[in-house]
Every structure is written in C-alpha cells, then in structure tokens.
N, C-alpha and C. Protein backbone atom coordinates (compact mmCIF):
# COMPACT_ATOMS: atom_id res chain seq x y z
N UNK A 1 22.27 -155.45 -6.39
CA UNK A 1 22.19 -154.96 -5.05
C UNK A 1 20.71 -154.73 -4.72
N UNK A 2 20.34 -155.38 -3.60
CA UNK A 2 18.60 -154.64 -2.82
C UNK A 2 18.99 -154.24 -1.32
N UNK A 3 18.06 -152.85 -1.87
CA UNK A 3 17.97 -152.22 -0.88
C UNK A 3 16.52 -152.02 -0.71
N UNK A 4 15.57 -152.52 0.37
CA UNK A 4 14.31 -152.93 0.51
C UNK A 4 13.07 -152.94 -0.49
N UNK A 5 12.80 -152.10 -1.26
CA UNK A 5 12.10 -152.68 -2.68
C UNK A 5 12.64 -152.46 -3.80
N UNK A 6 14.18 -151.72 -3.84
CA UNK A 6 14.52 -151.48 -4.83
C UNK A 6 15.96 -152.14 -5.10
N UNK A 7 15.96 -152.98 -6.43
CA UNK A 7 16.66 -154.09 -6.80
C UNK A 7 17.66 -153.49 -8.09
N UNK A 8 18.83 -153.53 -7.83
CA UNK A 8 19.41 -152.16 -8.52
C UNK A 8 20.44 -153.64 -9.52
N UNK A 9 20.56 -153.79 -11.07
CA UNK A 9 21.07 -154.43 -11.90
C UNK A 9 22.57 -153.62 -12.73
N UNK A 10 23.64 -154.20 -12.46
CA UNK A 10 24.23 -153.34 -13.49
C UNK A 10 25.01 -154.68 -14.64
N UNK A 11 25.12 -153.81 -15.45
CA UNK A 11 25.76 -155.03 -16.38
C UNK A 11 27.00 -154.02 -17.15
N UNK A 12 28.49 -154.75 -17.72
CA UNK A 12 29.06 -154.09 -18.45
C UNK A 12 29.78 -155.31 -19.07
N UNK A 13 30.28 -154.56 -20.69
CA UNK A 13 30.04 -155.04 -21.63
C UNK A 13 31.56 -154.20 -22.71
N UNK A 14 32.71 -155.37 -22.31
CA UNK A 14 33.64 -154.74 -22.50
C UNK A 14 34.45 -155.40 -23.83
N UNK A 15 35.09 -154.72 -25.01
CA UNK A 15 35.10 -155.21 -25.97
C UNK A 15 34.50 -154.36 -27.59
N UNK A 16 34.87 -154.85 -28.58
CA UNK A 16 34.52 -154.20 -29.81
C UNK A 16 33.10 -154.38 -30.10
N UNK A 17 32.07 -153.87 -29.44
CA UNK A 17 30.51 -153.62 -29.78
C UNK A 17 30.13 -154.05 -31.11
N UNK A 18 31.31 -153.24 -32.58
CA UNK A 18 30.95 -153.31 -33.61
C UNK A 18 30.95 -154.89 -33.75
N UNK A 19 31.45 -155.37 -33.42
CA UNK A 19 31.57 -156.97 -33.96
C UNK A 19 29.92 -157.84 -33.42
N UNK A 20 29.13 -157.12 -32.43
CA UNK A 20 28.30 -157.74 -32.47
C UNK A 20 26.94 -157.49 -32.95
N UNK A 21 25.91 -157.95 -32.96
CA UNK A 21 24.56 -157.83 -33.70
C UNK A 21 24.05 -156.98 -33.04
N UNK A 22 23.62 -155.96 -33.44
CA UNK A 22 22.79 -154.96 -32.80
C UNK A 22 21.47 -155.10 -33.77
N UNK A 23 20.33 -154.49 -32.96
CA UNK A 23 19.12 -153.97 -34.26
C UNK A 23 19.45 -152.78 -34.79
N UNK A 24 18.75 -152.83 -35.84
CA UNK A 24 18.43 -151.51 -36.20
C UNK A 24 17.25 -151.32 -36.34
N UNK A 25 16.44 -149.56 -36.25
CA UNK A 25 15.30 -149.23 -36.41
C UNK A 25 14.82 -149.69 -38.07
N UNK A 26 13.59 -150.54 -37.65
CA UNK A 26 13.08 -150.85 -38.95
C UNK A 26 12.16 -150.22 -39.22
N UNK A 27 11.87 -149.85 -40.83
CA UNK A 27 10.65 -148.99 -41.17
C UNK A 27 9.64 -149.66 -41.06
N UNK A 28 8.35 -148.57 -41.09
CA UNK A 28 7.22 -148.73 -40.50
C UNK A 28 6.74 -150.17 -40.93
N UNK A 29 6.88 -150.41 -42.41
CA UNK A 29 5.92 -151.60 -42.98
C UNK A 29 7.03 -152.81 -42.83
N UNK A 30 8.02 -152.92 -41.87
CA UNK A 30 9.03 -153.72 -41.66
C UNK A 30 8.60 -154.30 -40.18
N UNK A 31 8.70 -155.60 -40.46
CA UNK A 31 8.92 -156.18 -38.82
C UNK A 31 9.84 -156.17 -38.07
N UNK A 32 9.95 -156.12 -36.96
CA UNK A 32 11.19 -155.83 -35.87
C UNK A 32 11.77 -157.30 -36.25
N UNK A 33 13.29 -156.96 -36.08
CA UNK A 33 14.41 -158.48 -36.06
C UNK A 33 13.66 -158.63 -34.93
N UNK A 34 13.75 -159.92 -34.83
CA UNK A 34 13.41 -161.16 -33.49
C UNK A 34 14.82 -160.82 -32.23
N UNK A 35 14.13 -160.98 -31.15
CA UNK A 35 15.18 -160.94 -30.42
C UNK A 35 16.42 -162.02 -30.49
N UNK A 36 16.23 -162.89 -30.47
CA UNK A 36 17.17 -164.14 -30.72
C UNK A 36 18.36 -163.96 -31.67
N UNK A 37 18.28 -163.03 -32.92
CA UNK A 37 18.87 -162.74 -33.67
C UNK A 37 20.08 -161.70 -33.06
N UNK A 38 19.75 -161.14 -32.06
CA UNK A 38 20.63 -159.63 -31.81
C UNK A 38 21.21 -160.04 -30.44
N UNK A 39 22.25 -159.05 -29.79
CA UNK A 39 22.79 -158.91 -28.70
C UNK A 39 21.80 -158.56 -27.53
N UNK A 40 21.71 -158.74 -26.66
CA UNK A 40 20.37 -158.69 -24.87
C UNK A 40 21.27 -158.79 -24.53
N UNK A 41 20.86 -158.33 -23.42
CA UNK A 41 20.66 -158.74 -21.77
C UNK A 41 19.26 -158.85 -20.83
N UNK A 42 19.78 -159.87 -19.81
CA UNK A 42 18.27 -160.12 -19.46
C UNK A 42 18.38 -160.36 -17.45
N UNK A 43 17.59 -159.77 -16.64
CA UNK A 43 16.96 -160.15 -15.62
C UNK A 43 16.54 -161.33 -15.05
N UNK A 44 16.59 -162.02 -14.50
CA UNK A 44 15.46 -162.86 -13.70
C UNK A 44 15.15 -163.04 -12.51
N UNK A 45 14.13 -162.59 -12.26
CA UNK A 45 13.85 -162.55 -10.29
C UNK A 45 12.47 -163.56 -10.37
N UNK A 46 12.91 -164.19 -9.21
CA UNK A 46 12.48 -165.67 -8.99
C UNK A 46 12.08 -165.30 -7.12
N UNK A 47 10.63 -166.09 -6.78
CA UNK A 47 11.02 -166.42 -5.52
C UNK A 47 11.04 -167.59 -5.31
N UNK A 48 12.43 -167.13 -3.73
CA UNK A 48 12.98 -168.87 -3.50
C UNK A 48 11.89 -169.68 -2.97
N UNK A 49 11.00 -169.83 -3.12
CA UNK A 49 9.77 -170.33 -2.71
C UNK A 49 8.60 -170.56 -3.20
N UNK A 50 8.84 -170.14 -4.77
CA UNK A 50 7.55 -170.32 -5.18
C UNK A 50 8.17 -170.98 -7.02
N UNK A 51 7.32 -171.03 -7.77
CA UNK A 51 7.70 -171.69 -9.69
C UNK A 51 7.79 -170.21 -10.40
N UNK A 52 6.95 -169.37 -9.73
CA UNK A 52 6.74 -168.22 -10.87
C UNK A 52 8.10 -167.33 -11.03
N UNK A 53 8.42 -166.62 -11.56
CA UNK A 53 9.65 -165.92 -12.10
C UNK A 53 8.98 -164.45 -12.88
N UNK A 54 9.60 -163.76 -13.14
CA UNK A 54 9.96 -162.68 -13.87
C UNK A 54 11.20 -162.46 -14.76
N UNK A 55 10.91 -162.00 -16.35
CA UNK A 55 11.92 -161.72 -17.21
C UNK A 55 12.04 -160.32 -17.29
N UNK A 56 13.05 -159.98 -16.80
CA UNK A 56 13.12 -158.04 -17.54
C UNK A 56 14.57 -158.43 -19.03
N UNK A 57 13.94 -158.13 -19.94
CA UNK A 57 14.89 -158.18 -21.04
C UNK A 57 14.97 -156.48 -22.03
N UNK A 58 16.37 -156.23 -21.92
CA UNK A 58 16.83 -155.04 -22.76
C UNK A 58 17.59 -155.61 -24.08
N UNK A 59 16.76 -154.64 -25.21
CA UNK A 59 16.83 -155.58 -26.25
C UNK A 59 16.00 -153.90 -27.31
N UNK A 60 17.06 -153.27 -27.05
CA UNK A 60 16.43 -152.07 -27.89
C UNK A 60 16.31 -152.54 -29.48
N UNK A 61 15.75 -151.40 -29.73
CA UNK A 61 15.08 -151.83 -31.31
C UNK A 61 16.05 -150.85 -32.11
N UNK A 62 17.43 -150.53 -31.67
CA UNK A 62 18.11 -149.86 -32.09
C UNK A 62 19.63 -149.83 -32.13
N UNK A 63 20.40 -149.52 -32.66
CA UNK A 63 21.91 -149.90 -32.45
C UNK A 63 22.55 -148.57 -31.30
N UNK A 64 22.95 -149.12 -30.47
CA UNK A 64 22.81 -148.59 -28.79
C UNK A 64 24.10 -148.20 -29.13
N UNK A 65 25.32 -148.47 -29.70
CA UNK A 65 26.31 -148.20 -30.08
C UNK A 65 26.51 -146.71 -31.20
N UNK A 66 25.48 -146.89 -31.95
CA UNK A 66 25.13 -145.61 -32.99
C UNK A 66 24.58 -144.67 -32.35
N UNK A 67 23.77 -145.01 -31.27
CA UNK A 67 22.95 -144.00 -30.57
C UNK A 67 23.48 -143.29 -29.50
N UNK A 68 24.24 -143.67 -28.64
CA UNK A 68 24.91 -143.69 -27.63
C UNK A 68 25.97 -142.66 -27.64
N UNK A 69 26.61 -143.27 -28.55
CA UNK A 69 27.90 -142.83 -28.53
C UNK A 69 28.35 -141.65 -28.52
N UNK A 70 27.48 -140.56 -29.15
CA UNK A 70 28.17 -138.86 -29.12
C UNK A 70 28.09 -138.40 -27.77
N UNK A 71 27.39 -138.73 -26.92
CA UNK A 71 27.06 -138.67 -25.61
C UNK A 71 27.65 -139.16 -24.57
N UNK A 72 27.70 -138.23 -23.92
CA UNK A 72 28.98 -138.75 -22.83
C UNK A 72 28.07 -139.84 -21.32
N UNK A 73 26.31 -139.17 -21.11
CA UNK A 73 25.75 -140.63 -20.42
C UNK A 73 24.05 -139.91 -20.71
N UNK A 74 23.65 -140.98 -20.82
CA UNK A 74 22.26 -141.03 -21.01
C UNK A 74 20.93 -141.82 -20.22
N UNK A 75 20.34 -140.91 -19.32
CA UNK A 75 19.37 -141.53 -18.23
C UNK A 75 18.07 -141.42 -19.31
N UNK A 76 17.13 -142.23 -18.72
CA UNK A 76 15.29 -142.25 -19.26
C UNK A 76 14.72 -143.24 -18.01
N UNK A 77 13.59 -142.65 -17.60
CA UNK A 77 12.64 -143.80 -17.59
C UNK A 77 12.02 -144.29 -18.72
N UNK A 78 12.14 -145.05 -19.45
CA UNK A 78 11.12 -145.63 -20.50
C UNK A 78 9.75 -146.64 -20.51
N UNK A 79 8.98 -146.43 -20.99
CA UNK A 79 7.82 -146.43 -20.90
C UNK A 79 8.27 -148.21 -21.85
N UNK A 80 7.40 -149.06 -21.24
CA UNK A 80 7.04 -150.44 -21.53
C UNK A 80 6.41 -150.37 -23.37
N UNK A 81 6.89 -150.49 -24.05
CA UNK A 81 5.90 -149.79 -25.38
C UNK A 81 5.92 -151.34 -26.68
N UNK A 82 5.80 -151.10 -27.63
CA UNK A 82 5.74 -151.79 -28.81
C UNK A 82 7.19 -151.84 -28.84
N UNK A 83 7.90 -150.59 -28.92
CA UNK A 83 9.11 -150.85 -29.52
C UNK A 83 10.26 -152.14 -28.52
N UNK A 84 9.96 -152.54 -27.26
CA UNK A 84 10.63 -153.62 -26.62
C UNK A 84 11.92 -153.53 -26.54
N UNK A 85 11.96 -151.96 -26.29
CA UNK A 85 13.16 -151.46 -25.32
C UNK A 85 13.88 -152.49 -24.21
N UNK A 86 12.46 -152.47 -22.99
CA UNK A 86 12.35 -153.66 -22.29
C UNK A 86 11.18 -154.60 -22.40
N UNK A 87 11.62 -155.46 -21.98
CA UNK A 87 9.63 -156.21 -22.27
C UNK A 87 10.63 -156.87 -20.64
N UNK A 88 9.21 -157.31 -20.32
CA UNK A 88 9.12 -157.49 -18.71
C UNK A 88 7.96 -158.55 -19.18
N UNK A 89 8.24 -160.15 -18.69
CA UNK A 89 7.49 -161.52 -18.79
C UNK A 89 7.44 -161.96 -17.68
N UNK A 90 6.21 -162.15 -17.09
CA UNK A 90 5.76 -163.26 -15.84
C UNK A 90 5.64 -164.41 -16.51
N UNK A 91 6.25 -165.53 -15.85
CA UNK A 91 5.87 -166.93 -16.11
C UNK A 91 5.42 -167.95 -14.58
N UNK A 92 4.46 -168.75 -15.02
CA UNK A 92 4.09 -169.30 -13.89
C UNK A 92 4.93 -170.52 -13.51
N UNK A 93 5.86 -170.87 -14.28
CA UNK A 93 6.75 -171.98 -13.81
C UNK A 93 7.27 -172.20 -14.89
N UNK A 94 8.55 -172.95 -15.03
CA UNK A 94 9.78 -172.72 -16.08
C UNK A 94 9.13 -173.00 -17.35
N UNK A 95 9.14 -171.78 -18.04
CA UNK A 95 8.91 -171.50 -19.45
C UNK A 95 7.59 -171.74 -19.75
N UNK A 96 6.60 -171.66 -18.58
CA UNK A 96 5.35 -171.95 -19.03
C UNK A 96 4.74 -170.63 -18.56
N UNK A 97 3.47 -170.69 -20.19
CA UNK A 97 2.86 -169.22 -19.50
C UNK A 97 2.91 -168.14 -19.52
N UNK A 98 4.29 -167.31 -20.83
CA UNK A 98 4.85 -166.63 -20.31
C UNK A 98 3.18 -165.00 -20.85
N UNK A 99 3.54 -164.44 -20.16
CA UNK A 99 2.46 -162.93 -20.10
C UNK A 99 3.32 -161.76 -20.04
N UNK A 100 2.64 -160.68 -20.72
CA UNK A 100 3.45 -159.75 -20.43
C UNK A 100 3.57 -158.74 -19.17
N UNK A 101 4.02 -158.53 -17.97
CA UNK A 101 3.78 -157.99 -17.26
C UNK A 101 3.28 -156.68 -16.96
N UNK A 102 1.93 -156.95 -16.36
CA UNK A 102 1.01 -155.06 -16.68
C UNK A 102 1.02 -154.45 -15.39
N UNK A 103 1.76 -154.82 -13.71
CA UNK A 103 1.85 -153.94 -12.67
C UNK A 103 2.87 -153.08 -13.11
N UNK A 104 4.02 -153.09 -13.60
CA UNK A 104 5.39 -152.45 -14.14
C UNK A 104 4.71 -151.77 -15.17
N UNK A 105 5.08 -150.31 -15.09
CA UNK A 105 4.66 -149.19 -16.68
C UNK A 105 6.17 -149.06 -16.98
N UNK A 106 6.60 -148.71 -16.37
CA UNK A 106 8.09 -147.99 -15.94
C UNK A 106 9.06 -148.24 -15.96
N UNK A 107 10.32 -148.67 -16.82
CA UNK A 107 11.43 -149.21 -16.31
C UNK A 107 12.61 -147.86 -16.13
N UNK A 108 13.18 -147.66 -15.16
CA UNK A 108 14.42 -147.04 -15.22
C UNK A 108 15.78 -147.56 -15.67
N UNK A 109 16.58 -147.03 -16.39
CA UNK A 109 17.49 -147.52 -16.07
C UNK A 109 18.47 -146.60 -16.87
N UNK A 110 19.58 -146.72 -16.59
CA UNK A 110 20.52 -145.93 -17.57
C UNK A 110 21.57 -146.96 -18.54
N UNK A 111 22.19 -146.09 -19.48
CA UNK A 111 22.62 -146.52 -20.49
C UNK A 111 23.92 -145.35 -20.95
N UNK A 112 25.73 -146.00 -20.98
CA UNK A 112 26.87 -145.69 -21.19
C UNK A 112 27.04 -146.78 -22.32
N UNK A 113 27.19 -146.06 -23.32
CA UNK A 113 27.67 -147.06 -24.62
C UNK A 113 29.31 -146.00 -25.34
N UNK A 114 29.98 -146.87 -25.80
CA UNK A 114 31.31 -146.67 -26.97
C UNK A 114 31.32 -147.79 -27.61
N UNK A 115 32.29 -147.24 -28.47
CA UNK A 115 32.50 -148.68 -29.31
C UNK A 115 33.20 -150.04 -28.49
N UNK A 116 33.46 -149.62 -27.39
CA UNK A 116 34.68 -150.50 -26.86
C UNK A 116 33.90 -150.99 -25.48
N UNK A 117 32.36 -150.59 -25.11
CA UNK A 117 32.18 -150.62 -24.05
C UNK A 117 30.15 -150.39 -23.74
N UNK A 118 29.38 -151.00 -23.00
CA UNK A 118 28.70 -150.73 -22.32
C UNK A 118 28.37 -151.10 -21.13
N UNK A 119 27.40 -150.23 -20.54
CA UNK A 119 27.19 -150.10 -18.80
C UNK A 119 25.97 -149.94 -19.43
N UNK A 120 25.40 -150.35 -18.42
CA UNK A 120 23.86 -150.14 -18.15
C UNK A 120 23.98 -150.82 -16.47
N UNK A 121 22.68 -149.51 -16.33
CA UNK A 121 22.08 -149.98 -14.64
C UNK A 121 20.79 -149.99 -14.48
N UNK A 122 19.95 -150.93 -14.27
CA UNK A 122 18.74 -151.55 -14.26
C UNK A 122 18.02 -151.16 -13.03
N UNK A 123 16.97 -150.33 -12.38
CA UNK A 123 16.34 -150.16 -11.43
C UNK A 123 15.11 -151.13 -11.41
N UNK A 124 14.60 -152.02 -10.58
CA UNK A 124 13.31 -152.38 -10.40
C UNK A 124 12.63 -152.49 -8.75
N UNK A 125 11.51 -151.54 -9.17
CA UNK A 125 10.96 -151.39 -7.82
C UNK A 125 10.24 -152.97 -7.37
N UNK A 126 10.29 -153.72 -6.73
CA UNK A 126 9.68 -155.15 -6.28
C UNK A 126 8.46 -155.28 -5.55
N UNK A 127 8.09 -153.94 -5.06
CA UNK A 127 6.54 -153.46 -4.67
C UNK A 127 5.66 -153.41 -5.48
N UNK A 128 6.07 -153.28 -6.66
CA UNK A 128 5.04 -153.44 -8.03
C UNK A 128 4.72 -154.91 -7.89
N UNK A 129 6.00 -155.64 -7.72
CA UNK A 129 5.51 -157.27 -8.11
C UNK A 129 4.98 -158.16 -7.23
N UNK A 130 4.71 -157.12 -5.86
CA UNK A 130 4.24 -157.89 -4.59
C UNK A 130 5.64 -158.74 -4.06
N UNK A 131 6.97 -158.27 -4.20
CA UNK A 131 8.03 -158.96 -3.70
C UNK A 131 8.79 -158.58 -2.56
N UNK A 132 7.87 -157.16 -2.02
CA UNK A 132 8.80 -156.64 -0.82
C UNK A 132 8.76 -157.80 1.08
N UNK A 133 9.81 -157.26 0.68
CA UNK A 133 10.84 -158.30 2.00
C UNK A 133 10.27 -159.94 2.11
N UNK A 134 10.43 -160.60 0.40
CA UNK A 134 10.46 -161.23 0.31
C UNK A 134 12.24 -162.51 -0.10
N UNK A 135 12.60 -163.74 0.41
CA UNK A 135 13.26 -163.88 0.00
C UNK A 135 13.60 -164.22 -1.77
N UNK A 136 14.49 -163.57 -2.03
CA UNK A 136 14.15 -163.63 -3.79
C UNK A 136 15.92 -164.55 -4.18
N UNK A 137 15.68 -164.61 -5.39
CA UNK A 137 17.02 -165.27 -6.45
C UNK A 137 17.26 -164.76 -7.81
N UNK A 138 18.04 -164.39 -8.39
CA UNK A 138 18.46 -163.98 -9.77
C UNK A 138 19.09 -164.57 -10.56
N UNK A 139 18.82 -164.37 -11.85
CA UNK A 139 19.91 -164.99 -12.65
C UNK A 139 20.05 -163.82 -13.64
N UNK A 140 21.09 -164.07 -13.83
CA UNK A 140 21.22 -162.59 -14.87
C UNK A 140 22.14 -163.23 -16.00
N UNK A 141 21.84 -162.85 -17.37
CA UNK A 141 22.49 -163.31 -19.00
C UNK A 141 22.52 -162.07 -19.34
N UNK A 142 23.45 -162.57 -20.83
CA UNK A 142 23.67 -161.56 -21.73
C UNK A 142 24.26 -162.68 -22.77
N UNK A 143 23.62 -162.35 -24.14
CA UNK A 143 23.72 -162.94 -25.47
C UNK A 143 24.20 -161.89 -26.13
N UNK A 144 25.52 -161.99 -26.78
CA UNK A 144 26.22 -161.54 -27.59
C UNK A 144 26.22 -162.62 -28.49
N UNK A 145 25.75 -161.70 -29.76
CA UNK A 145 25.22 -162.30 -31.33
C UNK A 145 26.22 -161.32 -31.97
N UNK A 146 27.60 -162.18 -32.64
CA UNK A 146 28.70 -161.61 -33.42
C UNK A 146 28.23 -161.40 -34.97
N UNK A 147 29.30 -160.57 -35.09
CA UNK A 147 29.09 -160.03 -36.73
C UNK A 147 29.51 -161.68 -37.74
N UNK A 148 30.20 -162.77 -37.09
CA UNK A 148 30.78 -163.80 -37.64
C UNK A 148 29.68 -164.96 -37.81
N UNK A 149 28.42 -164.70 -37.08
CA UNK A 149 27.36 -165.57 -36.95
C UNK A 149 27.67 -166.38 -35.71
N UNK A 150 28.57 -166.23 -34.90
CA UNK A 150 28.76 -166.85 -33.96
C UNK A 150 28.13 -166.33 -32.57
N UNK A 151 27.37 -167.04 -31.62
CA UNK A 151 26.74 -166.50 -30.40
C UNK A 151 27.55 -167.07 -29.26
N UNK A 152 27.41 -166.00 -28.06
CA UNK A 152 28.27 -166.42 -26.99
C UNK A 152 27.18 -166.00 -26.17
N UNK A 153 26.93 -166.63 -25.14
CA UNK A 153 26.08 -166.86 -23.83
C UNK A 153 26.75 -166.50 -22.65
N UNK A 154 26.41 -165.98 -21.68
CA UNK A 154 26.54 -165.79 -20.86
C UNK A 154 26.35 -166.00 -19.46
N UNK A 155 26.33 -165.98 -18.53
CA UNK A 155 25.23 -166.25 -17.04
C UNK A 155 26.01 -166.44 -15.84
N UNK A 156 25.32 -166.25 -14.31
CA UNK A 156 26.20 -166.45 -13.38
C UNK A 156 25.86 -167.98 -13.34
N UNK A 157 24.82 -168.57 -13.83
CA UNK A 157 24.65 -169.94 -13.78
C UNK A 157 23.66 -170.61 -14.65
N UNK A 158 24.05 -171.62 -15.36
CA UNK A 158 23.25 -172.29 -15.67
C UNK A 158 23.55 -174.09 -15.97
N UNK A 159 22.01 -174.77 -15.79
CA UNK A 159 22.48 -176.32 -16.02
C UNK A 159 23.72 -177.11 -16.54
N UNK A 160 24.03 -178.34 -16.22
CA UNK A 160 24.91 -179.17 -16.82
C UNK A 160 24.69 -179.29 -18.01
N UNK A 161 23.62 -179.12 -18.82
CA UNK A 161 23.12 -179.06 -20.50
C UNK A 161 23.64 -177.94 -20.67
N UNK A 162 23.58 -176.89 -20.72
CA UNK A 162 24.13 -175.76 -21.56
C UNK A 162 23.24 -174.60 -21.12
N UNK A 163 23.40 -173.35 -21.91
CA UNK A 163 23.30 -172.47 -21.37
C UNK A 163 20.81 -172.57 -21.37
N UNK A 164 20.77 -172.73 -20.44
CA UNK A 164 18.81 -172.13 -20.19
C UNK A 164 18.84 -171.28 -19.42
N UNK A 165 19.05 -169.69 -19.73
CA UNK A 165 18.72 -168.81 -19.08
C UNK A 165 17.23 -168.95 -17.59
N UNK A 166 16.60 -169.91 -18.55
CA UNK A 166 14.91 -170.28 -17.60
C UNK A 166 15.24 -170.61 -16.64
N UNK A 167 16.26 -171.67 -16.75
CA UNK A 167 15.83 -173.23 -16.01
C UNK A 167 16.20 -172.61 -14.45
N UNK A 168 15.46 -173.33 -13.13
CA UNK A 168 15.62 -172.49 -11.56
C UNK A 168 17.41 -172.84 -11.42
N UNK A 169 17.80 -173.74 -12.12
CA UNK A 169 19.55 -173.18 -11.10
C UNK A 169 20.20 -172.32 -11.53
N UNK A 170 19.41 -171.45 -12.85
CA UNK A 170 20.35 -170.19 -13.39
C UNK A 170 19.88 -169.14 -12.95
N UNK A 171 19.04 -169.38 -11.85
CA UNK A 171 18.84 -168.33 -10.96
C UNK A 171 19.45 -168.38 -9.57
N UNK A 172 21.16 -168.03 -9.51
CA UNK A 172 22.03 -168.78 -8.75
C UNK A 172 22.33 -167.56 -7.74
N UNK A 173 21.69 -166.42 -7.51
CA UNK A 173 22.22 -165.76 -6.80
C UNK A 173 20.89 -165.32 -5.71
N UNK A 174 21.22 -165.70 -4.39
CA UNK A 174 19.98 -165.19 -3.34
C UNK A 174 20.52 -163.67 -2.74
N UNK A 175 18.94 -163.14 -2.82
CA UNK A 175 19.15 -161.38 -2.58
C UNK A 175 17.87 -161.38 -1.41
C-alpha cells in the first residue's frame, strides 16, 4: 500500500516455520551463513521509467522463530548494521552495480512469528530515495529454504525462465 511517501509491505508466512532454514547467530570468529542458504524475503521498488531499482531484503542473522516466539508482537526500528537484518541494494540496471544503499539508516518494520506462522510489515519512506510522487513498480519474493534441502520461490511475478527475482517483469505490480 502507498500512501504519498510512505510504502507500507506486509508479508505472511503460513505453515511449519520449523521445517525451514533459518540462521542462526554465529560466533564471533564465525562467518555469517550466506543468504542464499536460509529463508528471506525481499522488496523491490523500481521506477516505471527508469533501469535503476532498489532491494530491501530481511534476512535476520537469527532464527526469528526462536526469537519471536515467547512474545506475543514485536516492533523496532533497526538500524542498517553488519548484522543484515535488512540490507537495502541500489542497482543501476538489472543486476548490475549492485551498492549498498547510504540515504536509508532506518528500516521500520514489525515482526509476528510462531511456529505455524509469520507477519511482518515493512515501512519505507520513498523521500529518502528521491521517489516521492513518482510513478513506481514492485516485485516482492520470499525464499523458503526447507529442512529437506529443498527451496521454494516465490513472487507476484516472474519470467518464462523461472523464478529472477531481478529481472523488470517481476516487478509486476504498479503503485
């Protein structure tokens, strides 16, 4: 939903959590799992008019299911950090380029996890990105990485090849 700079995301996520890949917090002298390996969700705001794009990807460094759960709902703004809570990518045209985005400090958003279930709702202000009352497009994914080694993709759209979160027709929704 937008309502003049503010572009409101929700996603839910219904089903046995445990069965899929979550991270876990790794110790200090440990490298973070790769995202590719674990369960996301991901953003994309595109203008209908231009190559460049934006990635907002949630992709905690933690099992959201373990964390979550004694809690009945849990708000933060979180701060853009190492740990890649969210990481937020400008690209100047499909898959080229990608940078990390430095107008955005801030992401809001909230977070409802069970074993059987998550919600999350994504705030992004579009005045940061120079996008107000501009016409824009989205594509929005979610990669569920099973406990079986098996991955399932998601999207409101993507190519006749298979799932490219990137590619401009999986950014199928005008806002």
């Amino acid at each position: 939903m937008r309502n003049d700079d503010l572009l409101t995301v929700s996603y839910e996520i219904l089903g046995d959590l445990d069965k899929t890949v979550q991270p876990s917090a790794a110790a200090a002298d440990q490298e973070p799992v790769p995202f590719w390996h674990t369960t996301q969700l991901k953003c994309f705001v595109a203008l209908e008019d231009a190559p460049h794009y934006w990635e907002f990807q949630l992709q905690p460094d933690y099992n959201w299911v373990e964390c979550f759960s004694p809690q009945p709902t849990s708000a933060w703004d979180f701060q853009i950090s190492h740990n890649h809570d969210w990481s937020i990518l400008r690209y100047d045209n499909y898959r080229l380029n990608p940078q990390r985005e430095t107008n955005i400090h801030t992401v809001s958003y909230s977070l409802l996890s069970s074993p059987q279930a998550l919600h999350t709702l994504l705030k992004i202000d579009l005045s940061k990105l120079s996008l107000t009352n501009r016409p824009l497009k989205i594509g929005l994914a979610a990669i569920a990485k099973l406990a079986d080694k098996h991955t399932t993709y998601w999207a409101l759209a993507y190519p006749q090849s298979g799932p490219d979160f990137h590619h401009p027709e999986s950014f199928a929704l005008p806002i």
